[in-house]
Protein backbone atom coordinates (compact mmCIF):
# COMPACT_ATOMS: atom_id res chain seq x y z
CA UNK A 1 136.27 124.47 104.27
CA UNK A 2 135.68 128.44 105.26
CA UNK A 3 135.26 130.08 102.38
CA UNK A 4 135.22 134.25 101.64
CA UNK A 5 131.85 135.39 100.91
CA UNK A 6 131.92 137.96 98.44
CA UNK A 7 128.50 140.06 98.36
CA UNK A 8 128.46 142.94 96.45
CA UNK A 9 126.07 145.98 96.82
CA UNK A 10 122.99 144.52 94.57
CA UNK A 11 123.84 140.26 95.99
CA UNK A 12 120.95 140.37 98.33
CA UNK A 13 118.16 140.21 95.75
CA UNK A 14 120.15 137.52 94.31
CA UNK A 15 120.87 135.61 97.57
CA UNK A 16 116.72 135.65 98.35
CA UNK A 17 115.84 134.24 95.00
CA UNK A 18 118.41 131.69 95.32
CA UNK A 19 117.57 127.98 95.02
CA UNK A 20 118.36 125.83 97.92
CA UNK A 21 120.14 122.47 97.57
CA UNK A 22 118.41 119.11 98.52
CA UNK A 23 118.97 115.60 98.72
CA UNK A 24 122.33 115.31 100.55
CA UNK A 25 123.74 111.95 100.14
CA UNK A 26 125.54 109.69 103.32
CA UNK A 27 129.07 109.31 103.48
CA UNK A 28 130.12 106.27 101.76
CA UNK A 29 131.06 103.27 103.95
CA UNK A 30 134.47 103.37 104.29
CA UNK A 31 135.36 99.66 104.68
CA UNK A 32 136.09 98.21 108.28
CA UNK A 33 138.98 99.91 110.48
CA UNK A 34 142.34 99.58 110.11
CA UNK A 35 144.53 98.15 113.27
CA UNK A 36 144.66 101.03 116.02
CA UNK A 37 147.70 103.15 115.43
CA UNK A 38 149.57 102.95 118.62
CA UNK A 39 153.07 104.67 119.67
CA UNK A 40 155.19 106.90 117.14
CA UNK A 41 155.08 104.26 113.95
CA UNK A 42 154.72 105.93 110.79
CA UNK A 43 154.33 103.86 107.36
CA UNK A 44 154.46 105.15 104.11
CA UNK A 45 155.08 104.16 100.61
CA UNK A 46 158.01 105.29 97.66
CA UNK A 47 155.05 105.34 95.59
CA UNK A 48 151.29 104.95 95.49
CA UNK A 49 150.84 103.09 92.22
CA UNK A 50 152.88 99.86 90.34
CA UNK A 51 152.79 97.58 87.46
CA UNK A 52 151.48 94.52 88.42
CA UNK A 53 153.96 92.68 86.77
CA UNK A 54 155.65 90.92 89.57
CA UNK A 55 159.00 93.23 89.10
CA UNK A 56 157.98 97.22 89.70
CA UNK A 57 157.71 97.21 93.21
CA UNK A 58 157.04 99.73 96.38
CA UNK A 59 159.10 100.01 98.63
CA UNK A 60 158.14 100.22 102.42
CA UNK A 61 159.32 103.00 104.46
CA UNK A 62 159.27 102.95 108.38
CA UNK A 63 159.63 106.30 111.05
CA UNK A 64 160.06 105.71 114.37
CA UNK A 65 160.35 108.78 116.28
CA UNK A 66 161.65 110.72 113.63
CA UNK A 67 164.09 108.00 112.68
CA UNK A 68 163.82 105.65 109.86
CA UNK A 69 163.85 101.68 110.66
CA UNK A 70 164.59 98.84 109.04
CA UNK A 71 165.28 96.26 111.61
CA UNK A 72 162.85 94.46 114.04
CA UNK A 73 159.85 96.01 111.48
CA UNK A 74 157.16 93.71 110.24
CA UNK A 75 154.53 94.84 107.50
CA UNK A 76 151.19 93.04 107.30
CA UNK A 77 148.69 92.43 104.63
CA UNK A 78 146.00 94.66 106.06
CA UNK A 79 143.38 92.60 104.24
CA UNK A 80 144.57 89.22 105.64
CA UNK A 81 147.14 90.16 108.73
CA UNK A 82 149.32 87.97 107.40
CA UNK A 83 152.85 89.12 107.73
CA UNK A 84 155.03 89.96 104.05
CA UNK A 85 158.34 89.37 104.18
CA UNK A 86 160.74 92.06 103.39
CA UNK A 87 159.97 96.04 103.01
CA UNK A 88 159.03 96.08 99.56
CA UNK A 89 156.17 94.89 97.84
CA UNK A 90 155.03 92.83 94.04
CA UNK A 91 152.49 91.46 92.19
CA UNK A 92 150.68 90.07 89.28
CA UNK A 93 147.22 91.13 90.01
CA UNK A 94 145.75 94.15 89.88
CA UNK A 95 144.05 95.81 92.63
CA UNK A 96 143.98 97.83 95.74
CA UNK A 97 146.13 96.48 98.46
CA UNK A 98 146.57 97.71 102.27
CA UNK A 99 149.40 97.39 104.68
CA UNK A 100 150.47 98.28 107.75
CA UNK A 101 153.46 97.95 109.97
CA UNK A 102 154.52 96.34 113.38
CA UNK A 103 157.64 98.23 115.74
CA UNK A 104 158.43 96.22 118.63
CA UNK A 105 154.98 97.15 120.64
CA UNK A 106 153.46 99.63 118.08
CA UNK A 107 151.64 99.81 115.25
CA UNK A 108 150.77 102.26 112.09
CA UNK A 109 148.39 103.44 110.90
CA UNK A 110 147.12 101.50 107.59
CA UNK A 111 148.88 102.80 103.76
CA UNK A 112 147.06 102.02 100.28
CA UNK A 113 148.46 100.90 97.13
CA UNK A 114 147.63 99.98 93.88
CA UNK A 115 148.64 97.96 91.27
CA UNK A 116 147.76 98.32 87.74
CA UNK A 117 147.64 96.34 84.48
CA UNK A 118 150.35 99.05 82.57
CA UNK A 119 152.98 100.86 83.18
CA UNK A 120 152.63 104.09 84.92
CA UNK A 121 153.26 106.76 82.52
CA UNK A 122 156.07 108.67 82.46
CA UNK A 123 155.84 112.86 82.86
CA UNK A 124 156.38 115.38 79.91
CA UNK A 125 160.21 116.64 79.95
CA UNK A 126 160.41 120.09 81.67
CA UNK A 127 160.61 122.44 78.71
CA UNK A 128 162.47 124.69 81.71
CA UNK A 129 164.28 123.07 83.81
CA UNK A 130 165.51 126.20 85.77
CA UNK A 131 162.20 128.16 85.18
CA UNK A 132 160.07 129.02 88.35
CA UNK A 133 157.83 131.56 87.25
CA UNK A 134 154.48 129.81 85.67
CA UNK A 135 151.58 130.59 84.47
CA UNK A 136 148.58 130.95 87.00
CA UNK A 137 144.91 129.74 86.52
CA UNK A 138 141.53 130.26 88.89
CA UNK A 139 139.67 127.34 89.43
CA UNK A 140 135.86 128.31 89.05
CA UNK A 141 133.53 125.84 91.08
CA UNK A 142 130.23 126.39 89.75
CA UNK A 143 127.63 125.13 91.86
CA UNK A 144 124.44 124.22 89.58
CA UNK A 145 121.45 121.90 88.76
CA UNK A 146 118.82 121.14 86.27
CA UNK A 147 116.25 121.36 89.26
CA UNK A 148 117.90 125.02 90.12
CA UNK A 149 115.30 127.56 88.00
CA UNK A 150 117.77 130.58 89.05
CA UNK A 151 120.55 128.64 87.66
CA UNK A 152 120.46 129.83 84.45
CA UNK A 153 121.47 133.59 84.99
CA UNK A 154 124.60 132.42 86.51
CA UNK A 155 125.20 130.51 83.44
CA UNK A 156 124.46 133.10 81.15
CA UNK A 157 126.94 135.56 82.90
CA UNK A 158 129.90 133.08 82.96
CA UNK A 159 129.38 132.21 79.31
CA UNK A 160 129.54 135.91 78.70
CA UNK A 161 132.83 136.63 81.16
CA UNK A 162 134.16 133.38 79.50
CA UNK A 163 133.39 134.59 75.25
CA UNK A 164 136.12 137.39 76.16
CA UNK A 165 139.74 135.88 75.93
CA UNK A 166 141.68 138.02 78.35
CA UNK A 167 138.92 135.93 81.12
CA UNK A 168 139.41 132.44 79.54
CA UNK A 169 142.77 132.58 79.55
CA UNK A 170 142.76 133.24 83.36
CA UNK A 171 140.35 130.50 84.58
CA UNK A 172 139.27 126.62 84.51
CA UNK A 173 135.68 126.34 84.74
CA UNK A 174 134.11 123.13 86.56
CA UNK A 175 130.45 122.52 87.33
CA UNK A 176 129.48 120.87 90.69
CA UNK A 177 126.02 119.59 89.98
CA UNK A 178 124.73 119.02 93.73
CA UNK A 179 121.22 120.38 93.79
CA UNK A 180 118.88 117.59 92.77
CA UNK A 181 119.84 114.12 92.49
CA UNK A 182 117.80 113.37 89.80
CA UNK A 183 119.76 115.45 87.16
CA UNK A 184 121.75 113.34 85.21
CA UNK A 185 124.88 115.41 85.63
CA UNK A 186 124.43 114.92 89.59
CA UNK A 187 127.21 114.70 91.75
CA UNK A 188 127.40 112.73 94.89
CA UNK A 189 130.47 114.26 96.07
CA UNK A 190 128.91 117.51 98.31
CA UNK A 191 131.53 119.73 97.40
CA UNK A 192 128.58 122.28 98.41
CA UNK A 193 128.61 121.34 101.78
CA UNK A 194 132.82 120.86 101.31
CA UNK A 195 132.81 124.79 100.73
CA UNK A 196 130.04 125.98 102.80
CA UNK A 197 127.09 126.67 99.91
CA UNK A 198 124.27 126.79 100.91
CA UNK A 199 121.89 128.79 98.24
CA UNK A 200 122.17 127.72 94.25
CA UNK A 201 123.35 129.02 91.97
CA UNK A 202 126.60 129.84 93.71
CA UNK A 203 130.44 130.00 92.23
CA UNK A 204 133.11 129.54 94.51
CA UNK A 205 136.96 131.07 92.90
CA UNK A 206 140.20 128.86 94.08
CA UNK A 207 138.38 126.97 97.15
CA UNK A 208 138.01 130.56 98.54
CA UNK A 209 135.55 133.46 97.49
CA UNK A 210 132.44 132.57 96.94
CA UNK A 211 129.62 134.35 94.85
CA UNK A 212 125.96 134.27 94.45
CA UNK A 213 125.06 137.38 92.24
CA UNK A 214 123.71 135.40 88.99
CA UNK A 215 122.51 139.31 87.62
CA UNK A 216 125.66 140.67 87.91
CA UNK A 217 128.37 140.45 85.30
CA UNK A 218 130.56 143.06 86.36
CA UNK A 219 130.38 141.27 90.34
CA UNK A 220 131.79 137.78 88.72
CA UNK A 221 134.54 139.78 86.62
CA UNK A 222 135.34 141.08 89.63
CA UNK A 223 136.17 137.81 91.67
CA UNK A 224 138.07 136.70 89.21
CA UNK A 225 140.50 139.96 88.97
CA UNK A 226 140.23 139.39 92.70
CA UNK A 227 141.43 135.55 92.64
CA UNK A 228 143.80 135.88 90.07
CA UNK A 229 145.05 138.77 91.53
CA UNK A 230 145.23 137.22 95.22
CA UNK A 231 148.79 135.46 94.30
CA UNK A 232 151.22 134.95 92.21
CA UNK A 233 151.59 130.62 91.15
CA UNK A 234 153.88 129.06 93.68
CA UNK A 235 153.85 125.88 91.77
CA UNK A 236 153.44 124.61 88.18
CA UNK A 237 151.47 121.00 87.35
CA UNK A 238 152.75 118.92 84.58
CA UNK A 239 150.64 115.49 83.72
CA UNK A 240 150.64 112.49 81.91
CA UNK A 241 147.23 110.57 81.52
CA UNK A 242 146.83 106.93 79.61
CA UNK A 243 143.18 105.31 79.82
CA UNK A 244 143.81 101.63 78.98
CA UNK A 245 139.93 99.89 79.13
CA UNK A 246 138.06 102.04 81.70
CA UNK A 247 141.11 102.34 84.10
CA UNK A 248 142.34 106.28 83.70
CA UNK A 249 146.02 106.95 85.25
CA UNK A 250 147.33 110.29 85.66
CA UNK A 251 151.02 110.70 87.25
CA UNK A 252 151.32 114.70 88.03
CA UNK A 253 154.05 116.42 88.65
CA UNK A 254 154.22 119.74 90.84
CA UNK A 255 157.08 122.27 90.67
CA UNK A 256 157.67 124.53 93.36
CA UNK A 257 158.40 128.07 92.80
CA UNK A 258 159.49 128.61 96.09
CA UNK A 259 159.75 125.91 99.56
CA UNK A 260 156.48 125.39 100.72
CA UNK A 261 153.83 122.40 101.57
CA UNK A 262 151.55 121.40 98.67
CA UNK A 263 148.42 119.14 98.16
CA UNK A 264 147.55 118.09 94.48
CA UNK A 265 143.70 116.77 93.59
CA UNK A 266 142.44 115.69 90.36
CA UNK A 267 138.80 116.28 88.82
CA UNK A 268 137.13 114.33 86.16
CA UNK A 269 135.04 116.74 83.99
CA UNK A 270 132.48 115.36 80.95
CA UNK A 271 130.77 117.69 78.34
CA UNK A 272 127.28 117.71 76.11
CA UNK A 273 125.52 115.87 78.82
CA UNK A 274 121.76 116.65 78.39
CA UNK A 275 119.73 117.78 80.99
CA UNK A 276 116.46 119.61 80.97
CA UNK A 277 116.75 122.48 82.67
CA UNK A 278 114.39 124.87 84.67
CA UNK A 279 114.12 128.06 84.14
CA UNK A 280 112.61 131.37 86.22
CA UNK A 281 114.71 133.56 84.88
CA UNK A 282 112.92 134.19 81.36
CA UNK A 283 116.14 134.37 79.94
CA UNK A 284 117.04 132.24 76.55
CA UNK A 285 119.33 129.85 75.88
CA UNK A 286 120.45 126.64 75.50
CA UNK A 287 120.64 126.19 78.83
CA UNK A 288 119.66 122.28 78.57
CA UNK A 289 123.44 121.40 77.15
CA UNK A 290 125.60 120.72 80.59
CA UNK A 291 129.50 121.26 80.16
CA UNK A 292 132.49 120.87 82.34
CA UNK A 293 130.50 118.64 84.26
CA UNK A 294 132.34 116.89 87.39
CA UNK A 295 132.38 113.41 87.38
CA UNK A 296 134.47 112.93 89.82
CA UNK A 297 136.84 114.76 92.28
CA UNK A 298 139.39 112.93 93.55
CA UNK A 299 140.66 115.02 95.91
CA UNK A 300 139.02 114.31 99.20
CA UNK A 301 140.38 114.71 102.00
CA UNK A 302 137.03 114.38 104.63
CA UNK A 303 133.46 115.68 103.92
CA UNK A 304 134.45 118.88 104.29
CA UNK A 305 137.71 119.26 102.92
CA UNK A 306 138.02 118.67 99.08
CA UNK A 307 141.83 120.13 99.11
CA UNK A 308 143.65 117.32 98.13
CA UNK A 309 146.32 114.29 98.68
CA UNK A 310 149.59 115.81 100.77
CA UNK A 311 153.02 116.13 98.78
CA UNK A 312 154.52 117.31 101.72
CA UNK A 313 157.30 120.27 101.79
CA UNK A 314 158.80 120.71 98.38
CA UNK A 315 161.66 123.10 97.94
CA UNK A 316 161.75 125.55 95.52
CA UNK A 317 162.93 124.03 91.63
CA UNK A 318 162.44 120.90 93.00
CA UNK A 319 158.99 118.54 92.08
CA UNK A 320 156.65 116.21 93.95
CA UNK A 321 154.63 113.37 92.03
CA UNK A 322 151.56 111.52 92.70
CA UNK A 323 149.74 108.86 90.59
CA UNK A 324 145.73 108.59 90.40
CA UNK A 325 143.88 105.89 89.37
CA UNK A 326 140.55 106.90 88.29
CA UNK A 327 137.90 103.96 87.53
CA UNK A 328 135.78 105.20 84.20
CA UNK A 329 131.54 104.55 84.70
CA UNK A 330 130.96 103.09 81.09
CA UNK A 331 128.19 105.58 81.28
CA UNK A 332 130.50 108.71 80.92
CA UNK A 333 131.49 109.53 76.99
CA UNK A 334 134.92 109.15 77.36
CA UNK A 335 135.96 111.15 74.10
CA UNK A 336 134.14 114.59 75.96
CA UNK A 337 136.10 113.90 79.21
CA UNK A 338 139.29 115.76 80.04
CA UNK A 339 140.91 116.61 83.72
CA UNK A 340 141.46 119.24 85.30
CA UNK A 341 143.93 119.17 87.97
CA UNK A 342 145.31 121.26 90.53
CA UNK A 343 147.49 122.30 93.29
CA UNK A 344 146.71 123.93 96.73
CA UNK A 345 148.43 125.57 99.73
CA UNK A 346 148.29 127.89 102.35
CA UNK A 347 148.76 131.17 101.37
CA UNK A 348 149.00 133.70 103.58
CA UNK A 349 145.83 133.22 105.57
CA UNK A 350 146.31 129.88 107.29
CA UNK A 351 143.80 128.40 104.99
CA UNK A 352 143.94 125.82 102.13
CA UNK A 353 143.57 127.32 99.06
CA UNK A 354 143.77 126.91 95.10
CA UNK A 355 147.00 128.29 93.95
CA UNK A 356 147.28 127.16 90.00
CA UNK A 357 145.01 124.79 87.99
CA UNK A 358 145.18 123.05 84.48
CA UNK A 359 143.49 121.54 81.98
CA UNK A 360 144.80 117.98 80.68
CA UNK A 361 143.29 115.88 78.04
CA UNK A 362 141.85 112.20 78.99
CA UNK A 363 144.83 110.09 77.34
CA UNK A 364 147.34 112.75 76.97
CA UNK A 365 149.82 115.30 78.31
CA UNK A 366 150.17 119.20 79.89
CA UNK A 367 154.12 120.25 79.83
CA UNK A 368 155.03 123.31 82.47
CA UNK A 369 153.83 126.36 81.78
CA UNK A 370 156.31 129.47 82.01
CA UNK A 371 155.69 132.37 81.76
């Protein structure tokens, strides 16, 4: 994903003291191929997630150039090939379960589903129903490590941008820990290489402008005005999350303020993970406490493109949904986890960007916020 370099006058003393990143993980497997998509079959699903309690059910929906089918259309088991009967789908046992779908001499491409020992929760009421105009966040990528000695004067000047309300209110920090993979905040997800970093420490505003001055305060105040000041929000999030074991699910609603095509992603953040840090910058602190640590961003789109699942076109007043199902690591201290989730679009530029962002707690709720 491009992203806007913003260098400021006094950046290139920071950019040749910056630490570079190492130990770049493989892509993950991704499981054998699905069946070769072949003529103009397109599958998709009413919804993503059920309750596998043998009555909520998905129902199966078939395009065939442009139209929609139901007769002479076959949906397989893409696990087993074996043929389902009907065009919607039930079960008792929980899982992730692929399908695809036969048209006379064509074939889709494959659709994922999964089923889940609870209900799906139901969203917050909309405290506005006619209400368009919400409040707007910047996301703040912060791209860190404990291995990352300059890191530390980028940490210093965000917790000093941060201790001054009117620049809380206005941004959602999260830290990508990519540097070393021995830190035990490390992320295998390269959103670095996702957004082009390349030097640590690095912060990178709404998928978008990126920054690499760690000395100057004034130069991160100023990318934020920037970001914030890019757009107005387009779309509001609303969320309900319910953790039942170690299986987190988060249904999210988006609310257009005007007709345009959204993407929605969802980022698992942990805090008070200790880490001993290094330092070069002389500076003191307690720079060995790691907060709004990502533990996960589900979001991915390809290893380079972190933007999020499609909603498609949603008109203006009108919402889109989409359910995650997040797996826990019994590692991660549940009860210093939260979310932070987030919608983006193209702008103006013909690029993918973060339009609006929130903050939503592990096994609660976020209503619509108006302004």
């Amino acid at each position: 994903m491009k992203i806007l370099k913003y260098l400021l006058i006094f950046s290139a003393v920071a950019l040749t003291l910056g630490c570079s990143g190492n130990d770049p993980d493989p892509e993950p497997d991704p499981g054998p191929e699905p069946p070769k998509p072949s003529g103009d079959v397109e599958l998709s699903l009413d919804r993503s997630v059920i309750h596998a309690n043998g009555e909520d059910a998905a129902e199966f929906i078939v395009i065939v150039n442009g139209e929609q089918v139901t007769e002479g259309v076959t949906i397989y088991n893409a696990q087993t090939n074996e043929p389902l009967t009907g065009l919607t789908f039930t079960t008792t046992e929980t899982g992730t379960y692929s399908f695809w779908a036969s048209y006379e001499a064509s074939n889709s491409a494959r659709v994922t589903l999964t089923a889940i020992a609870f209900p799906v929760p139901e969203l917050p009421a909309d405290p506005n129903p006619d209400g368009r105009a919400f409040v707007r966040k910047v996301l703040l990528t912060q791209f860190t490590g404990t291995g990352c000695g300059w890191c530390p004067g980028m940490i210093t000047i965000m917790g000093q941008m941060l201790d001054e309300e009117d620049y809380a209110s206005k941004v959602e920090l999260a830290a990508a820990h990519n540097f070393n993979s021995d830190d035990p905040c490390y992320l295998s997800q390269r959103l670095d290489q996702a957004m082009g970093v390349s030097s640590f420490p690095y912060v990178v505003a709404d998928m978008y402008m990126g920054f690499n001055n760690y000395n100057s305060l004034i130069g991160l105040k100023r990318v934020v005005d920037d970001s914030y000041a890019r757009s107005e929000a387009l779309a509001g999030i609303c969320a309900k999350a319910e953790l039942n074991d170690n299986t987190l699910v988060v249904h999210v609603g988006v609310k257009a303020g005007e007709t345009r095509d959204f993407r929605v992603g969802a980022w698992l953040l942990e805090d008070g993970i200790y880490g001993k840090q290094s330092n070069y910058t002389g500076l003191q602190g307690d720079f060995d406490t790691h907060n709004n640590v990502i533990r996960m961003a589900d979001s991915k789109v390809s290893s380079i493109d972190y933007s999020g699942y499609a909603l498609g076109q949603i008109e203006a007043g009108k919402t889109g949904e989409h359910v995650f199902v997040i797996e826990m690591d019994e590692k991660w201290v549940k009860s210093a986890c939260r979310l932070l989730l987030f919608v983006t679009t193209d702008e103006t530029e013909q690029k993918l960007v973060v339009n609006n962002v929130v903050s939503c707690p592990l096994d609660g709720e976020v209503e619509y916020a108006y302004e």
